[in-house]
Each structure stands twice: as C-alpha cells, then as structure tokens.
C-alpha atoms as a PDB file:
ATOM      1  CA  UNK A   1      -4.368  -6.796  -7.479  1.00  0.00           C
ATOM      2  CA  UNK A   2      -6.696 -10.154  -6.823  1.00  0.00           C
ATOM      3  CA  UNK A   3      -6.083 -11.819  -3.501  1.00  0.00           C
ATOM      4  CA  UNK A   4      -7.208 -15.486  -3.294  1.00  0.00           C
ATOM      5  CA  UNK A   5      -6.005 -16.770   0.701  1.00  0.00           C
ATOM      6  CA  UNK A   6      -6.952 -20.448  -0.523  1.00  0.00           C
ATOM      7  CA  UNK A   7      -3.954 -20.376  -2.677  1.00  0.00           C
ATOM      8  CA  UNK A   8      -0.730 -21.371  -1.198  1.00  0.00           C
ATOM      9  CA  UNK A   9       1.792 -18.141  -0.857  1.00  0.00           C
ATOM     10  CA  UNK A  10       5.223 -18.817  -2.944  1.00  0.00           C
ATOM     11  CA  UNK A  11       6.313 -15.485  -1.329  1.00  0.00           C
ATOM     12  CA  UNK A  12       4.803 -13.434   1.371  1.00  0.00           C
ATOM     13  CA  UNK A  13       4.703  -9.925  -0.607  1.00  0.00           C
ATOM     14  CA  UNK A  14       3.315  -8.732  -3.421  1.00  0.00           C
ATOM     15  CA  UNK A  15       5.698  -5.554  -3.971  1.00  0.00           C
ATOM     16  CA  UNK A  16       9.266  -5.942  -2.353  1.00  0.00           C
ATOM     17  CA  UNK A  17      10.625  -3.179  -0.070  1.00  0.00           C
ATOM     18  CA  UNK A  18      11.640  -0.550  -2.765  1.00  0.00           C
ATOM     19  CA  UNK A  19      11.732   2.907  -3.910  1.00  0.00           C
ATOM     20  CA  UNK A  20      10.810   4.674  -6.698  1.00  0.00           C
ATOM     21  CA  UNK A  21      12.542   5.825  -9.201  1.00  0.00           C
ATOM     22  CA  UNK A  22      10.921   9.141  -9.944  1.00  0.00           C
ATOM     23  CA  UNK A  23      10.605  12.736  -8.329  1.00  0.00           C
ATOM     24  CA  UNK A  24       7.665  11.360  -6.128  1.00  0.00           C
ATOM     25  CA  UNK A  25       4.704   9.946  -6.256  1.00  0.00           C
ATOM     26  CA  UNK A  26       1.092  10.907  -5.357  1.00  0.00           C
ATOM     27  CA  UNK A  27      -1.674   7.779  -4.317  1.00  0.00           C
ATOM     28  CA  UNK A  28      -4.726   7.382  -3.031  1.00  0.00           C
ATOM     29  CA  UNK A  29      -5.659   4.634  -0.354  1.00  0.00           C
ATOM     30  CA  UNK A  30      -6.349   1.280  -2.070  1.00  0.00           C
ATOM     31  CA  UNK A  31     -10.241   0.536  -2.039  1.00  0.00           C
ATOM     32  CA  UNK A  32     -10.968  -3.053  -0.945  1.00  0.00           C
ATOM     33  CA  UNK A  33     -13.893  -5.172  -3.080  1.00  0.00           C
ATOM     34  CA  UNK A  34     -15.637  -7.996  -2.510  1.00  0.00           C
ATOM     35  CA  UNK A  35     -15.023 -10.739  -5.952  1.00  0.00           C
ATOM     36  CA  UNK A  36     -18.869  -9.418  -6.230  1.00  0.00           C
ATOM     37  CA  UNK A  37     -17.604  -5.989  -6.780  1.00  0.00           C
ATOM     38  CA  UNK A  38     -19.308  -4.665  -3.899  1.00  0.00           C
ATOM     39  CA  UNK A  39     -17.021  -2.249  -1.284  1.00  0.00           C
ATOM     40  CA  UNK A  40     -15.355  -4.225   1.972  1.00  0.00           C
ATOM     41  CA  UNK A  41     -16.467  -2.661   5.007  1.00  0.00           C
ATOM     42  CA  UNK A  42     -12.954  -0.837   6.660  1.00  0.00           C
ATOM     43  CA  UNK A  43     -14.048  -3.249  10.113  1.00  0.00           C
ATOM     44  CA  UNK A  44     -12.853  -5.943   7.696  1.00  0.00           C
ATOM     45  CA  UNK A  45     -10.170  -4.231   5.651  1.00  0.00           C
ATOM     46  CA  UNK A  46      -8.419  -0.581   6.217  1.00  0.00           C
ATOM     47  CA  UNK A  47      -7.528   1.710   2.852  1.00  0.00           C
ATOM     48  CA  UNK A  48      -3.420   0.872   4.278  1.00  0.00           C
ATOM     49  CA  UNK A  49      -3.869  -2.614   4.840  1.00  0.00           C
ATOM     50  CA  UNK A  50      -0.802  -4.053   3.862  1.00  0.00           C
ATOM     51  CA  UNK A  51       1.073  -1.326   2.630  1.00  0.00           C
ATOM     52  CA  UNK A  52       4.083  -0.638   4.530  1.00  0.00           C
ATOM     53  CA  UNK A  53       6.339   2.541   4.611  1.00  0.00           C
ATOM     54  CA  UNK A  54      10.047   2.157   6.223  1.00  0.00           C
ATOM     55  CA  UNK A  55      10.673   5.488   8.447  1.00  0.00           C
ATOM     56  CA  UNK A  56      13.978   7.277   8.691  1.00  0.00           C
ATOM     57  CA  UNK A  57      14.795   4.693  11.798  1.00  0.00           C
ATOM     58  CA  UNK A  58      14.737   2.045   9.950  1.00  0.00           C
ATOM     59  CA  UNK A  59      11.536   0.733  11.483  1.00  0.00           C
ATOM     60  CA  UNK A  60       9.132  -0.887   8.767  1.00  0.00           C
ATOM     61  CA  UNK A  61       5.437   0.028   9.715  1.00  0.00           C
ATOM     62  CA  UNK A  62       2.012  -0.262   8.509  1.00  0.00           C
ATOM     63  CA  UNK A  63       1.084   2.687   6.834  1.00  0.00           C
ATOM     64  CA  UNK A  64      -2.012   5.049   8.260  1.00  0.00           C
ATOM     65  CA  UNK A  65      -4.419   6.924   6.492  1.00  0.00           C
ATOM     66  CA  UNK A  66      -6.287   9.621   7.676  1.00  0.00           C
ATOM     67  CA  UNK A  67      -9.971  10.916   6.958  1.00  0.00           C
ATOM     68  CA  UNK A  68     -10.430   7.004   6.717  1.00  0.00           C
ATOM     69  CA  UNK A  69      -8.095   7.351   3.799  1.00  0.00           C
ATOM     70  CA  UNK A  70      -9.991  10.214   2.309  1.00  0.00           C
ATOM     71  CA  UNK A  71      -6.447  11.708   1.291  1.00  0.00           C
ATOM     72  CA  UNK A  72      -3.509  12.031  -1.359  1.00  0.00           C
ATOM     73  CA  UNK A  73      -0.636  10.632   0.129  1.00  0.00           C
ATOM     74  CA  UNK A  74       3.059  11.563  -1.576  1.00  0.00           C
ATOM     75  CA  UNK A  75       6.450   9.903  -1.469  1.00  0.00           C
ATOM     76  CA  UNK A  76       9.659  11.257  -2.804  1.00  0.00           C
ATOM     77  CA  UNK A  77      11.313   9.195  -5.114  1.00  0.00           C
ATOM     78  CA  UNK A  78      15.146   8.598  -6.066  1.00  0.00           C
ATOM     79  CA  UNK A  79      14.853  11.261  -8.671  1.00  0.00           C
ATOM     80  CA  UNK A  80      14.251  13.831  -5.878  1.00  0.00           C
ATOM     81  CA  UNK A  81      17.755  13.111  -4.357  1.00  0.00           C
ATOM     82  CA  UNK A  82      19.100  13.860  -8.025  1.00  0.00           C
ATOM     83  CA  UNK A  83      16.802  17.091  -8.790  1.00  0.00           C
ATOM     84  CA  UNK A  84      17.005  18.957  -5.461  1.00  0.00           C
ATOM     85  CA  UNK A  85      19.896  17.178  -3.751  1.00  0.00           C
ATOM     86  CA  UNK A  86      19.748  16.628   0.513  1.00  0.00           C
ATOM     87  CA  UNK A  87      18.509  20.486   0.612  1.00  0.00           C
ATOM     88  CA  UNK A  88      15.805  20.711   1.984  1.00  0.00           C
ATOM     89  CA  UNK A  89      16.558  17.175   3.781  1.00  0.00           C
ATOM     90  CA  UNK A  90      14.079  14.675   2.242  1.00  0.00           C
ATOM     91  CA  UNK A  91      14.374  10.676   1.214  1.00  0.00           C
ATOM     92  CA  UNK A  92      13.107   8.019  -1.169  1.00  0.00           C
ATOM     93  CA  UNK A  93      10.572   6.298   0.927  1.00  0.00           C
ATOM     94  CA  UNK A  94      10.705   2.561   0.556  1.00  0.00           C
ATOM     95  CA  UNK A  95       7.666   0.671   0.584  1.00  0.00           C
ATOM     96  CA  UNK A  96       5.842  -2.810   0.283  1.00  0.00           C
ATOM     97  CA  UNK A  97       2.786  -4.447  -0.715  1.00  0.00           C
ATOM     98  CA  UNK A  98       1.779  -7.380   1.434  1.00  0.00           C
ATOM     99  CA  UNK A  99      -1.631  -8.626   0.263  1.00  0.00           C
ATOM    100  CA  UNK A 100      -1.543 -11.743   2.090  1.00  0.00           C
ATOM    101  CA  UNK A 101      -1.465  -9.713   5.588  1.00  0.00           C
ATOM    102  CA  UNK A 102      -5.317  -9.257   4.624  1.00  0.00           C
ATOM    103  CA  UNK A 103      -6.042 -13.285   4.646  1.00  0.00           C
ATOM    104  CA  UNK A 104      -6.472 -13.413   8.100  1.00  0.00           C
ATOM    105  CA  UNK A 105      -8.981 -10.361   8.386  1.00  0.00           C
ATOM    106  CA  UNK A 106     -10.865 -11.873   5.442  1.00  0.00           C
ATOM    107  CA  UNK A 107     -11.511 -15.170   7.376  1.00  0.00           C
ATOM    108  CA  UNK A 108     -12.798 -13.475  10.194  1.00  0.00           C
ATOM    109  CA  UNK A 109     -15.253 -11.050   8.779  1.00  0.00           C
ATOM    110  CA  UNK A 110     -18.991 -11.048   9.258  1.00  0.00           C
ATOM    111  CA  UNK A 111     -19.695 -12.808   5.683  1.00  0.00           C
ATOM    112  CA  UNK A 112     -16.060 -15.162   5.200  1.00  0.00           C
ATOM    113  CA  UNK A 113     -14.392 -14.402   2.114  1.00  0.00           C
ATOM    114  CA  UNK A 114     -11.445 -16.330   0.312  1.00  0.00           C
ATOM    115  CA  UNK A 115     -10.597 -13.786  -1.958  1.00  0.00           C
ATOM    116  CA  UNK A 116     -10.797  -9.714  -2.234  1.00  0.00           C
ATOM    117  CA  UNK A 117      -9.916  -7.330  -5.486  1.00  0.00           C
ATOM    118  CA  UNK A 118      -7.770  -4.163  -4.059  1.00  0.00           C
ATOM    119  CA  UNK A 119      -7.966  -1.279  -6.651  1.00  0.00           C
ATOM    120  CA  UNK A 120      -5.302   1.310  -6.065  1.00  0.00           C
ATOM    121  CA  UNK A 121      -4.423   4.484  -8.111  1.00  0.00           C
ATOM    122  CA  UNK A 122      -1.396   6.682  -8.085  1.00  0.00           C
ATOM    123  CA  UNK A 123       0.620   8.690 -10.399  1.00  0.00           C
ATOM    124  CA  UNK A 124       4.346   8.794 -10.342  1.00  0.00           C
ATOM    125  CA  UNK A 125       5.855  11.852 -11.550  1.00  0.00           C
ATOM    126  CA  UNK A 126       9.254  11.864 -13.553  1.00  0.00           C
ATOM    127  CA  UNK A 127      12.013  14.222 -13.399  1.00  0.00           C
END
C-alpha cells in the first residue's frame, strides 16, 4: 500500500473491519519505507501502525507486536468455525487497515514526509 497524507481521504480506512474467510492466516508486521525506499525508523512508524484487531469484548484496538515485530502473528478465519466447530473455543478475528492513522506521525518526524510505502506479507491458508 502507498500512503500520500497530501491527498484528501474519501474514506478513513484502507481495509474495512472484516474477517477472513479461510482457516487462518499467518503475517508478518508491515515494514514502513520511505518513497526513497529506505526503512522508516519505528520512532516514526511502529510494524502495527494502523492495523487494528477487535477483541472478544468488542473493543477495537491497535494491534501490538512484539520483538519490535520480529514475529508471525496468526488469526483464525471463518473457515475455522466450519472445520473445527466452537471446540476448542476460538473466533474469526476481525481486523482493519487504517493507513491514514500514520499521516500525523509522518508530519512530525525528524525529516517530514508526505507519503510512506507499507510492504506487508501474509499467507492465508484455505480449508
């Protein structure tokens, strides 16, 4: 995904709430790049930064690497519920992608930037 904070925002996320469709599915922390190509420091921008995970409250929270996001992080999908049913008690995990929550951290870094590249990698695995 490309990020350019001098654009005007039709809509505030990038990825809607949602879930998956498949058993689950395995990322990495997004890696943050200047439009140079050169790595963002993670004073300016975290591996999580907006990416957002609803808990089983209800509660929809920034997401939180550890390691500084030196990690594989899973999710169940829908096709968990329809493989291994409610035992052993697990849920889709709905998520979002809000790249425009990283403007403001952007514009206050050392060297101002306008725009940022956020590489990402996962696999989702179907049933």
């Amino acid at each position: 995904y490309s990020l350019n904070c001098s654009a005007p925002a039709a809509h505030p996320a990038t990825l809607d709430m949602h879930t998956d469709e498949g058993l689950f599915i395995a990322i990495v922390p997004s890696l943050w790049l200047s439009p140079a190509g050169e790595p963002l420091d993670e004073a300016v921008l975290s591996p999580a930064e907006g990416f957002y995970i609803e808990g089983p409250d209800g509660v929809v929270r920034q997401a939180e690497f550890s390691d500084g996001g030196d990690v594989v992080f899973f999710m169940m999908g829908e096709g968990s519920l329809e493989w291994f049913g409610r035992c052993p008690p697990m849920r889709p995990v709905p998520h979002a992608l809000v790249m425009r929550d990283a403007c403001p951290r952007l514009a206050e870094a050392a060297a101002p930037l306008q725009q940022a590249v956020r590489l990402w990698y996962g696999r989702m695995f179907l049933p």
